[in-house]
C-alpha atoms as a PDB file:
ATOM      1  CA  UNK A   1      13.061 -27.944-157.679  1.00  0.00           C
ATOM      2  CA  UNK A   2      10.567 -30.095-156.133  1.00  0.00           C
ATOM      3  CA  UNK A   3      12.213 -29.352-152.890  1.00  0.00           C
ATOM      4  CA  UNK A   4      12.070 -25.876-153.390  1.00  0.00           C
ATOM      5  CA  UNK A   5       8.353 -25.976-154.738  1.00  0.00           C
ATOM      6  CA  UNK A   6       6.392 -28.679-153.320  1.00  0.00           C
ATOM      7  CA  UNK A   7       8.452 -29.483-150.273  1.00  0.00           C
ATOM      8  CA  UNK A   8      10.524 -26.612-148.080  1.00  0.00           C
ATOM      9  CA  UNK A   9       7.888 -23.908-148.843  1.00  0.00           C
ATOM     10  CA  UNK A  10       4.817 -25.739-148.685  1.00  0.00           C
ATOM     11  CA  UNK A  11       6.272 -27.260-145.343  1.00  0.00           C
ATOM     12  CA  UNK A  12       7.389 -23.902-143.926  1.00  0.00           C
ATOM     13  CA  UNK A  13       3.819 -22.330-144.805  1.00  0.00           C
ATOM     14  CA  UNK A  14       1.802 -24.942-143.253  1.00  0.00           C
ATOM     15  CA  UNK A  15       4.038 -24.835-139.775  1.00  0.00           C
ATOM     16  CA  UNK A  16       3.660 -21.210-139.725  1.00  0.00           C
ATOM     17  CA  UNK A  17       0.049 -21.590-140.420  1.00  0.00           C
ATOM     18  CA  UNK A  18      -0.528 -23.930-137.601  1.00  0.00           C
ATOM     19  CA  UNK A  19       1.518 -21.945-135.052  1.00  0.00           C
ATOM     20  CA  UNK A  20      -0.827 -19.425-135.638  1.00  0.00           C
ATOM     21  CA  UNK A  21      -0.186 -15.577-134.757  1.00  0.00           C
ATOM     22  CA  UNK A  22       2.896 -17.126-132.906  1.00  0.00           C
ATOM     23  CA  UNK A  23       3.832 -18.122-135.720  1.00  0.00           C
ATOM     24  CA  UNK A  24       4.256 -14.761-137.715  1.00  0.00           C
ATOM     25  CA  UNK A  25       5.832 -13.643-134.996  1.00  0.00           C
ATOM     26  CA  UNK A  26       9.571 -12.902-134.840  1.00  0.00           C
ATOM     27  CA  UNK A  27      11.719 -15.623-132.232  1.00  0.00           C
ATOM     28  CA  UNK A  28      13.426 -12.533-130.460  1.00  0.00           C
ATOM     29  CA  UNK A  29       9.752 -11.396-129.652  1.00  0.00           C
ATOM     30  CA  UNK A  30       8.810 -15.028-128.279  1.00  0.00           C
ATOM     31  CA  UNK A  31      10.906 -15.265-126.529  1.00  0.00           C
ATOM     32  CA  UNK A  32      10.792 -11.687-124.971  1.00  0.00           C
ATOM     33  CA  UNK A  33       7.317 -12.958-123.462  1.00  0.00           C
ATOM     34  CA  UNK A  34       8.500 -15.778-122.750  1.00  0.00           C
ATOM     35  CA  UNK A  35       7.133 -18.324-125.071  1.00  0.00           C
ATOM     36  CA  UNK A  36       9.312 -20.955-126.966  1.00  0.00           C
ATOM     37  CA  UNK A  37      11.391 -18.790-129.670  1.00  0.00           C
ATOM     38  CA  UNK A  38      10.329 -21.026-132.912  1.00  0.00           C
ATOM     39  CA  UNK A  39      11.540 -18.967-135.776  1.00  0.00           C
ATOM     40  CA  UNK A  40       8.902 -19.720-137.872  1.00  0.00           C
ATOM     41  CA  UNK A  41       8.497 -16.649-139.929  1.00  0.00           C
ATOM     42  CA  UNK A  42      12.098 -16.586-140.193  1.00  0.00           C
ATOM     43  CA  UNK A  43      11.691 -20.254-141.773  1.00  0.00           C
ATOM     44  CA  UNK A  44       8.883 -19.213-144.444  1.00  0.00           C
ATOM     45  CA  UNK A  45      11.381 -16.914-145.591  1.00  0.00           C
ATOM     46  CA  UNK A  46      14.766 -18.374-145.410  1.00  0.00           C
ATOM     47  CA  UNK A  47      12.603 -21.318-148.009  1.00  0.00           C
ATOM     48  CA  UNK A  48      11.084 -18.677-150.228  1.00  0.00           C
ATOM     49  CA  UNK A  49      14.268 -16.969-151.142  1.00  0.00           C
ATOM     50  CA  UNK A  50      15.314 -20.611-152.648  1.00  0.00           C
ATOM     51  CA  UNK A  51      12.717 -20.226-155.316  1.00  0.00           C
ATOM     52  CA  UNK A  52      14.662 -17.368-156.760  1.00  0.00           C
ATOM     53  CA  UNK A  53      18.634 -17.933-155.905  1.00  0.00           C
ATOM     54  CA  UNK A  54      21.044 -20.327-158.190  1.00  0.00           C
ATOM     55  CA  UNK A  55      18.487 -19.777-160.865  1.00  0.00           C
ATOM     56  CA  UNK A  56      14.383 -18.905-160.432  1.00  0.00           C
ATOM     57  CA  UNK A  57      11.859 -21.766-160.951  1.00  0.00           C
ATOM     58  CA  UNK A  58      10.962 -20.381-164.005  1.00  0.00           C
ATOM     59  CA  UNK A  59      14.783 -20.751-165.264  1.00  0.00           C
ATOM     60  CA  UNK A  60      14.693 -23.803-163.906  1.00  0.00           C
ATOM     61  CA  UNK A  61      11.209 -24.939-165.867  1.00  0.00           C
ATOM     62  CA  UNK A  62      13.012 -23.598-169.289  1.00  0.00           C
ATOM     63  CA  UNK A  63      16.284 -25.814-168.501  1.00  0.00           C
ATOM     64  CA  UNK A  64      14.466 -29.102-167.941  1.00  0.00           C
ATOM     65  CA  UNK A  65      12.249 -28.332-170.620  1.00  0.00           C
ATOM     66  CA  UNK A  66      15.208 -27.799-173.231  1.00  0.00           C
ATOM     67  CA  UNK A  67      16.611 -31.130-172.207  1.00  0.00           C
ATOM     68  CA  UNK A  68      13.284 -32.963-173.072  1.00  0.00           C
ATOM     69  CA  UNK A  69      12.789 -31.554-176.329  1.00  0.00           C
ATOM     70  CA  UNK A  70      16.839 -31.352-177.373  1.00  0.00           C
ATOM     71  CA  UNK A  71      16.411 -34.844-179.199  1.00  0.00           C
ATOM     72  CA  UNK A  72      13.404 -33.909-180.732  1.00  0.00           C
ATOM     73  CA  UNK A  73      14.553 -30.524-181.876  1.00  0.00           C
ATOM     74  CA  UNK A  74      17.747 -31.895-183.355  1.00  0.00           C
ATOM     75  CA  UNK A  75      16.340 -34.570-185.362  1.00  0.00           C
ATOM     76  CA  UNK A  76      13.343 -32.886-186.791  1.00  0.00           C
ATOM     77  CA  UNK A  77      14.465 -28.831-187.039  1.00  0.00           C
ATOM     78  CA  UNK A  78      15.989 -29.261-190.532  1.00  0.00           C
ATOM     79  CA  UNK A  79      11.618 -29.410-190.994  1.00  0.00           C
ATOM     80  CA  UNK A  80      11.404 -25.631-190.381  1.00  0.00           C
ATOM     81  CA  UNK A  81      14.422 -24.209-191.097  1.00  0.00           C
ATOM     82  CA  UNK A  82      14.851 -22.887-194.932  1.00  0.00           C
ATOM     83  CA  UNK A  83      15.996 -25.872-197.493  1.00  0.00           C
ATOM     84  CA  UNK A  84      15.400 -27.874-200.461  1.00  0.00           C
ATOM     85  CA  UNK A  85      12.913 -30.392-200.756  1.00  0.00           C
ATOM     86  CA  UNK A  86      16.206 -33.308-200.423  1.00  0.00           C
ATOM     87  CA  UNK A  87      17.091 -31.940-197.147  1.00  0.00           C
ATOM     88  CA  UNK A  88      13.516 -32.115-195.939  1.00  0.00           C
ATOM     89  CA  UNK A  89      13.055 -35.795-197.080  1.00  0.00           C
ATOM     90  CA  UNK A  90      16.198 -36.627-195.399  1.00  0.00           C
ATOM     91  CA  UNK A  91      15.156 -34.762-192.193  1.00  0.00           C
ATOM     92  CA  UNK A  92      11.535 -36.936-192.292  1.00  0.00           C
ATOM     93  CA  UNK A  93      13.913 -40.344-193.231  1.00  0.00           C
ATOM     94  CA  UNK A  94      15.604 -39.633-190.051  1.00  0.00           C
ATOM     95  CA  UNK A  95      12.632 -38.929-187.617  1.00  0.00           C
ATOM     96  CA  UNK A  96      10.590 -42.210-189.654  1.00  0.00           C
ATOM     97  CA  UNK A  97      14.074 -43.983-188.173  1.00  0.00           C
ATOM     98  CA  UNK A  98      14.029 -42.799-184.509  1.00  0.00           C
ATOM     99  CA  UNK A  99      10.217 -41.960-183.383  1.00  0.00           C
ATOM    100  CA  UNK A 100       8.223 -45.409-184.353  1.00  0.00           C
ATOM    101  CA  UNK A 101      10.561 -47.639-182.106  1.00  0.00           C
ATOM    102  CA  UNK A 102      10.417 -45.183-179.876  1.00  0.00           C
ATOM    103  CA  UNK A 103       7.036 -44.689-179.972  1.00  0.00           C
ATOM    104  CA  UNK A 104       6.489 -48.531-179.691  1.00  0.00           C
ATOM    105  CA  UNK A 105       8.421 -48.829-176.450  1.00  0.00           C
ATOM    106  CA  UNK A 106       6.299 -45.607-174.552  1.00  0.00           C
ATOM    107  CA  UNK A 107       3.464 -47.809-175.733  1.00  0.00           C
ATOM    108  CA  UNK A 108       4.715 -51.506-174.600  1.00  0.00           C
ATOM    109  CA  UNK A 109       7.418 -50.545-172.134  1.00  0.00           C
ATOM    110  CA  UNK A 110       8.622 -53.313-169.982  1.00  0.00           C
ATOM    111  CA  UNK A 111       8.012 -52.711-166.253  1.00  0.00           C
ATOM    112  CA  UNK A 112      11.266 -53.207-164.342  1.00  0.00           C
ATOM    113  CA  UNK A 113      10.472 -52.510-160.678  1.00  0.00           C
ATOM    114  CA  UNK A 114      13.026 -51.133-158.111  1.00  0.00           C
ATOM    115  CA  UNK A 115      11.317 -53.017-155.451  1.00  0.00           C
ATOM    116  CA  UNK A 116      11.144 -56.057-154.023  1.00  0.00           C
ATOM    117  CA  UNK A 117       8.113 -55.256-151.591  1.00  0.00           C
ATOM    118  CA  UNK A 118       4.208 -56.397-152.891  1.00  0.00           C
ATOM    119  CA  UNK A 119       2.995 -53.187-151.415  1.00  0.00           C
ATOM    120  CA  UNK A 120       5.447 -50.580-152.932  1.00  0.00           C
ATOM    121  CA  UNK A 121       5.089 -52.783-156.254  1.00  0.00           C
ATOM    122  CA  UNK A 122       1.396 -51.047-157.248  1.00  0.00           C
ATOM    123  CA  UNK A 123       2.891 -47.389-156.938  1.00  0.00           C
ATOM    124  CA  UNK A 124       6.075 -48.564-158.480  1.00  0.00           C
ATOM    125  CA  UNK A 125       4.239 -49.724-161.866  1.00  0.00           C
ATOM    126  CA  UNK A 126       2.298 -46.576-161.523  1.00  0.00           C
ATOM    127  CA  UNK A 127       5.115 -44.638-162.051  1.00  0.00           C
ATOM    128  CA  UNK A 128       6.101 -46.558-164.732  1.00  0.00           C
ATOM    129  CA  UNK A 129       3.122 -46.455-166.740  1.00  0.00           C
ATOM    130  CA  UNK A 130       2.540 -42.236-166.071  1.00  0.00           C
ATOM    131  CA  UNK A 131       6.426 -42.112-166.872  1.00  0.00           C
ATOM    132  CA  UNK A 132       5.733 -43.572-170.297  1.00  0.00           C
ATOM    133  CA  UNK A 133       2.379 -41.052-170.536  1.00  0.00           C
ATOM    134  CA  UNK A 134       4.522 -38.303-169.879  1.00  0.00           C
ATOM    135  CA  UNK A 135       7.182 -39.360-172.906  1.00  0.00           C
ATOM    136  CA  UNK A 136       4.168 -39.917-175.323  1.00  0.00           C
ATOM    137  CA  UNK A 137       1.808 -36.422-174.364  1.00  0.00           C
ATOM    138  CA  UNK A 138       5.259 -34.376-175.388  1.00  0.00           C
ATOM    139  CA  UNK A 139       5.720 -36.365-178.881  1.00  0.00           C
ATOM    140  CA  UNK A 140       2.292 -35.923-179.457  1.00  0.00           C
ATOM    141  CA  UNK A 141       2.866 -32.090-178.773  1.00  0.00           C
ATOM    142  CA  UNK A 142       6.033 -31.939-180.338  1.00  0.00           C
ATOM    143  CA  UNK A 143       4.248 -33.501-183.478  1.00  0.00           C
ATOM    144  CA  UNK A 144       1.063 -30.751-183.277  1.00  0.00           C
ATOM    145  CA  UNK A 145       3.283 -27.928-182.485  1.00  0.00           C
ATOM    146  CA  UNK A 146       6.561 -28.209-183.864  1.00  0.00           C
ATOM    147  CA  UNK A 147       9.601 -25.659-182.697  1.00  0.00           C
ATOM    148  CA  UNK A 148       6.002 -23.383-181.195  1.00  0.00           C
ATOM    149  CA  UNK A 149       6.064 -25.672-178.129  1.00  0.00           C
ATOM    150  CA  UNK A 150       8.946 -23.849-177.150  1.00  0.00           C
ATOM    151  CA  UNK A 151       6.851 -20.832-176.763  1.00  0.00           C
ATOM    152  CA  UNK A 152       4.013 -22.360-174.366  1.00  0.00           C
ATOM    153  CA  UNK A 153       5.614 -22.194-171.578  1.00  0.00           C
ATOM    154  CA  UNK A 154       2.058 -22.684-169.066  1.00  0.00           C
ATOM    155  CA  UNK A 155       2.371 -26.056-171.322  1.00  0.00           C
ATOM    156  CA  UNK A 156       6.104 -26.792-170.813  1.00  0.00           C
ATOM    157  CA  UNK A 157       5.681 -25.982-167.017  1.00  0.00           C
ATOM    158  CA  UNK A 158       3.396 -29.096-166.776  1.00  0.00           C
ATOM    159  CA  UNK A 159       5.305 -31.450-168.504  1.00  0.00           C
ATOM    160  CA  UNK A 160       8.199 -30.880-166.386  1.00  0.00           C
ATOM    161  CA  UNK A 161       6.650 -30.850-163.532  1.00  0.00           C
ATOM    162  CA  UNK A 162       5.165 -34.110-164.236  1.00  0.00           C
ATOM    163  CA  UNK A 163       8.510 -35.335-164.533  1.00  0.00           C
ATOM    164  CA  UNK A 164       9.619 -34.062-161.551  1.00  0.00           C
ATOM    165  CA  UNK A 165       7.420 -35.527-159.774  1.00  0.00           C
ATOM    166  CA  UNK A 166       7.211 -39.248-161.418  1.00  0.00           C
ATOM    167  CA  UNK A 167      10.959 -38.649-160.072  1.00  0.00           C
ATOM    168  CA  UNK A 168      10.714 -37.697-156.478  1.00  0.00           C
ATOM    169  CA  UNK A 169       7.950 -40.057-155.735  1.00  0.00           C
ATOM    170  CA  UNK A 170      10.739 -42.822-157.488  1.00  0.00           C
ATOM    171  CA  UNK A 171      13.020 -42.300-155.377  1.00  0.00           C
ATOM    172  CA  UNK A 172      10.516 -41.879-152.493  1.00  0.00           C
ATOM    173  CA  UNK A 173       9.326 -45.562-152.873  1.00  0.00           C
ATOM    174  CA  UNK A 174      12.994 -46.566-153.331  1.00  0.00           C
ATOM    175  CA  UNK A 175      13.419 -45.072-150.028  1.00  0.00           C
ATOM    176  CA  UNK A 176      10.745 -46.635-148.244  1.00  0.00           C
ATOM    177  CA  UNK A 177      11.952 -50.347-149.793  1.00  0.00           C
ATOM    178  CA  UNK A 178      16.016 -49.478-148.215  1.00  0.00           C
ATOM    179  CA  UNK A 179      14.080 -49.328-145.001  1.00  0.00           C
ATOM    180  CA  UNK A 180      11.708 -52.371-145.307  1.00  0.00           C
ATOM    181  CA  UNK A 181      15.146 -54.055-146.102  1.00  0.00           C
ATOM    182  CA  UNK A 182      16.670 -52.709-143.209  1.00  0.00           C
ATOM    183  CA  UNK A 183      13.236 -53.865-140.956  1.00  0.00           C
ATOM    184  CA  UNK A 184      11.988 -50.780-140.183  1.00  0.00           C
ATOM    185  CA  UNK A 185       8.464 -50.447-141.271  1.00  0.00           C
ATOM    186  CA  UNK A 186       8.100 -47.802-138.979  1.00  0.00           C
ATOM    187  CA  UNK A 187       7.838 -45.192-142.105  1.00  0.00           C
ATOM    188  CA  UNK A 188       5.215 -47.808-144.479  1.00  0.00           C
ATOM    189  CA  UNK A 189       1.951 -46.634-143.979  1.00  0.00           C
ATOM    190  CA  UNK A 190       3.492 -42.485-144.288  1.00  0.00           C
ATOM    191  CA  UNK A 191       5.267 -43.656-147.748  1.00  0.00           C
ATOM    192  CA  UNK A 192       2.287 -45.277-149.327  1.00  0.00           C
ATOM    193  CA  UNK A 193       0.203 -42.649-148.345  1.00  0.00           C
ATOM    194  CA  UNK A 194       2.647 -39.857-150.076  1.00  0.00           C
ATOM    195  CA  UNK A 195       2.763 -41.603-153.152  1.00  0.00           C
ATOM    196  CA  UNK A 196      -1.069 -42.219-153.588  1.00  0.00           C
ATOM    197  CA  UNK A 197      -2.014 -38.060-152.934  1.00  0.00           C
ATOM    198  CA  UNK A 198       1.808 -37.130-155.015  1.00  0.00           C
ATOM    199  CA  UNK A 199      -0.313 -39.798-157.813  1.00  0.00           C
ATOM    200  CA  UNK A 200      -3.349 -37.793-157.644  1.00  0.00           C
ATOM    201  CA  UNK A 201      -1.306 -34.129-158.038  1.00  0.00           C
ATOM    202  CA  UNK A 202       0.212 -36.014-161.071  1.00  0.00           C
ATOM    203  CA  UNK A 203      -3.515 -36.723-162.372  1.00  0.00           C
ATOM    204  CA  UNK A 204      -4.330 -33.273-162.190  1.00  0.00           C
ATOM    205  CA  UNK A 205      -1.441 -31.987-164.391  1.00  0.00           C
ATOM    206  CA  UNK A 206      -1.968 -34.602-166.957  1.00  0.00           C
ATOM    207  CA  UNK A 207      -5.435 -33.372-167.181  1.00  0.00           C
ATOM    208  CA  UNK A 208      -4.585 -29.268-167.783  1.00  0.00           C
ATOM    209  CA  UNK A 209      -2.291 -30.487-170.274  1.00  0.00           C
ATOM    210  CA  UNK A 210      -5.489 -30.772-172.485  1.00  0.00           C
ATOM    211  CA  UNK A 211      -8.320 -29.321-170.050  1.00  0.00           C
ATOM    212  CA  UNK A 212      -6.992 -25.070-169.008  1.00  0.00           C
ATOM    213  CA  UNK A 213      -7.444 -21.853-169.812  1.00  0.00           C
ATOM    214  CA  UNK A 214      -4.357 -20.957-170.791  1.00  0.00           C
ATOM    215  CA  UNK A 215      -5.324 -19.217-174.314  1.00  0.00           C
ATOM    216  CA  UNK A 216      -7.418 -16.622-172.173  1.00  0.00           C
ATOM    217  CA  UNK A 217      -4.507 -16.463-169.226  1.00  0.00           C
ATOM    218  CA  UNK A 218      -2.247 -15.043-172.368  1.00  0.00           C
ATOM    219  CA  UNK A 219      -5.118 -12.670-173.701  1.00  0.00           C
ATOM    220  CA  UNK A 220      -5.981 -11.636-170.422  1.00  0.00           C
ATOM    221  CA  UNK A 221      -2.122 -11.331-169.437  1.00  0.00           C
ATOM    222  CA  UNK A 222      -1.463  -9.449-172.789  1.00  0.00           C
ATOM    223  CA  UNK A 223      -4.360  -6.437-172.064  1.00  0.00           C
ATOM    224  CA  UNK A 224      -3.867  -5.985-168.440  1.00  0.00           C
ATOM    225  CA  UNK A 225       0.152  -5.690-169.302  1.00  0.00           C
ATOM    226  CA  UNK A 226      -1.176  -2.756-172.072  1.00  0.00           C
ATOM    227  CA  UNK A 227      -3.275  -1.315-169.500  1.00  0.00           C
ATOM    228  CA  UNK A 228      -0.734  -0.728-167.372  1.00  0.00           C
ATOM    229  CA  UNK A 229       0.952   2.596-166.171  1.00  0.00           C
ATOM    230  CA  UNK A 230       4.873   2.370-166.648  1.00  0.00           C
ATOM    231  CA  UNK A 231       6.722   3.196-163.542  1.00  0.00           C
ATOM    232  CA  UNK A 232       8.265   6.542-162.783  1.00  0.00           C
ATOM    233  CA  UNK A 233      11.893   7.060-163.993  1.00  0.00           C
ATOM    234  CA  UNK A 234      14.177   6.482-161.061  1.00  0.00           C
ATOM    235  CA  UNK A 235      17.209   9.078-160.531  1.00  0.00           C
ATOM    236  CA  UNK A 236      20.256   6.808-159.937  1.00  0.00           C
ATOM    237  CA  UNK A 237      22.547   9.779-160.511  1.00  0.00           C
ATOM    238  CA  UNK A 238      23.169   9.861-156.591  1.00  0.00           C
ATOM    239  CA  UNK A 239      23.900   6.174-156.344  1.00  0.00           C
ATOM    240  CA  UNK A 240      27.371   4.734-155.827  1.00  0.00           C
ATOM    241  CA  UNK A 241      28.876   1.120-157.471  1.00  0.00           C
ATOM    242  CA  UNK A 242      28.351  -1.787-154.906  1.00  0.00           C
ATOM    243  CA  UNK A 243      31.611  -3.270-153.905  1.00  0.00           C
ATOM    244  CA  UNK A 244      30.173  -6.630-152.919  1.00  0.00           C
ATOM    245  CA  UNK A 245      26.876  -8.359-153.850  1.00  0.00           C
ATOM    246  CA  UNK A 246      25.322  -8.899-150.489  1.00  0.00           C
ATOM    247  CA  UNK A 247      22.608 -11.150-151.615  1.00  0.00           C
ATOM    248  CA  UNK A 248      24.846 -13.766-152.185  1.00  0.00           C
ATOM    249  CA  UNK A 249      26.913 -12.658-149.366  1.00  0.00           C
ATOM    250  CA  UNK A 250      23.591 -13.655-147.615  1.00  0.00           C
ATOM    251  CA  UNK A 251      22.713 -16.808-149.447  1.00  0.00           C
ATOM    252  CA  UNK A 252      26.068 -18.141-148.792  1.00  0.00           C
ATOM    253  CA  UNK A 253      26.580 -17.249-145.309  1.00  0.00           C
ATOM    254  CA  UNK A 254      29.602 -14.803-145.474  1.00  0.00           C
ATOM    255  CA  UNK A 255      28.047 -11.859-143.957  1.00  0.00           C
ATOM    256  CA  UNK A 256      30.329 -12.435-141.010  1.00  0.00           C
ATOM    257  CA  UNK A 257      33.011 -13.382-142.922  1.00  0.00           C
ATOM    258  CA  UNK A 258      32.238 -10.184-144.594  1.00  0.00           C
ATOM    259  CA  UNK A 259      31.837  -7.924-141.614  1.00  0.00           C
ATOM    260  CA  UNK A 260      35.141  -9.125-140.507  1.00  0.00           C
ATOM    261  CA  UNK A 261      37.004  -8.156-143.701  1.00  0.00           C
ATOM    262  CA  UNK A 262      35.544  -4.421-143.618  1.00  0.00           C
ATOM    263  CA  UNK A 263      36.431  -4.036-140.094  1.00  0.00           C
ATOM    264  CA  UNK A 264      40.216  -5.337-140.691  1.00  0.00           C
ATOM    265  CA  UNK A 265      40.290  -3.145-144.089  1.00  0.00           C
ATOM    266  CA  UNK A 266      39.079  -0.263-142.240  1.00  0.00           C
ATOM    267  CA  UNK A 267      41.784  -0.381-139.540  1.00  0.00           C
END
């Protein structure tokens, strides 16, 4: 997801947008006038189509978020589901079991670095400490919002995204110590720098988890959608069944392979 998000499109946009109108401009045209035939455009939108195939980011928001909150869900849901007070008191006896100790660790947590290097060490604990931030801001919203977190969504979105990228910049600094290893420190200074401005994104979503405007987002959201005119009926009466779904014929690369088949079947 981060590749998909953060990564391939923002990439993609920002070489377009530095090509300029050459850029935005098709490679069989470039190279028709004779410039160098950098598919750019064709780039931008090869990466945007992976925001919505094998599952949109939004899917892919509600997954992650279901994993984070499955523990949760399952100790404490006997809470709001219907019951006597003796399966409620259990319910509580086995959250009062599980969330202190927890709750202790997110608060005292051990650093254990994956690096050996001083200068990947600061990040490193970074991560570790905004890691155990994350884990605590979605108890404490599990505890103020019960099963209803499941329904703020704008919220949910953050949290995993947080997580996603406590993850990627992991594995980025684990990266940058295999190569340190290996004495190339040709990639140091690019690494550090990543993980300091990824740190600062990471700021920024901790922040709107408490500091947005998503109440008015969902009011505003909720009257424009009643505002709205519904779209005219469309007449499929005239339309025939699709023998093969060519999206994914496209995604996976067996338009040829396609092509091929229809020509042999037609024969």
């Amino acid at each position: 997801m981060y590749n998909t998000e953060s990564c391939t499109g923002q990439a993609a946009d920002t070489a377009l947008q530095l090509r300029g109108g050459r850029g935005y401009e098709t490679a069989a045209s470039l190279d028709a006038r004779g410039e160098h035939p950098f598919p750019m455009e064709r780039v931008l939108r090869d990466a945007r189509i992976n925001r919505i195939v094998e599952g949109t980011t939004d899917v892919m928001h509600l997954f992650l978020a279901r994993e984070a909150l499955d523990k949760h869900l399952t100790l404490a849901g006997g809470l709001f589901k219907k019951g006597g007070l003796g399966s409620k008191m259990g319910t509580i006896a086995k959250c009062a079991a599980f969330s202190p100790a927890r709750y202790a660790k997110l608060l005292l947590g051990i650093f254990r670095s994956m690096v050996a290097d001083a200068r990947l060490a600061g990040p490193m604990r970074a991560i570790d400490a905004a890691t155990r931030r994350l884990a605590r801001a979605l108890f404490h919203r599990m505890v103020l919002m019960g099963p209803k977190l499941e329904m703020r969504q704008l919220t949910l979105n953050r949290l995993v995204d947080i997580g996603v990228e406590l993850g990627v910049r992991a594995l980025g600094a684990s990266r940058a110590q295999r190569e340190l290893d290996a004495g190339d420190t040709s990639g140091l200074s690019r690494a550090l720098y990543w993980l300091e401005a990824r740190s600062l994104f990471v700021e920024d979503l901790f922040t709107a988890l408490s500091r947005n405007v998503d109440k008015a987002s969902r009011a505003v959201s909720a009257e424009m959608m009643e505002q709205a005119e519904a779209l005219p009926e469309v007449d499929s009466s005239g339309l025939s069944a699709i023998l093969h779904d060519r999206g994914r014929d496209l995604t996976s690369g067996r338009v040829g392979t396609r092509a091929v088949e229809e020509t042999a079947a037609a024969k």
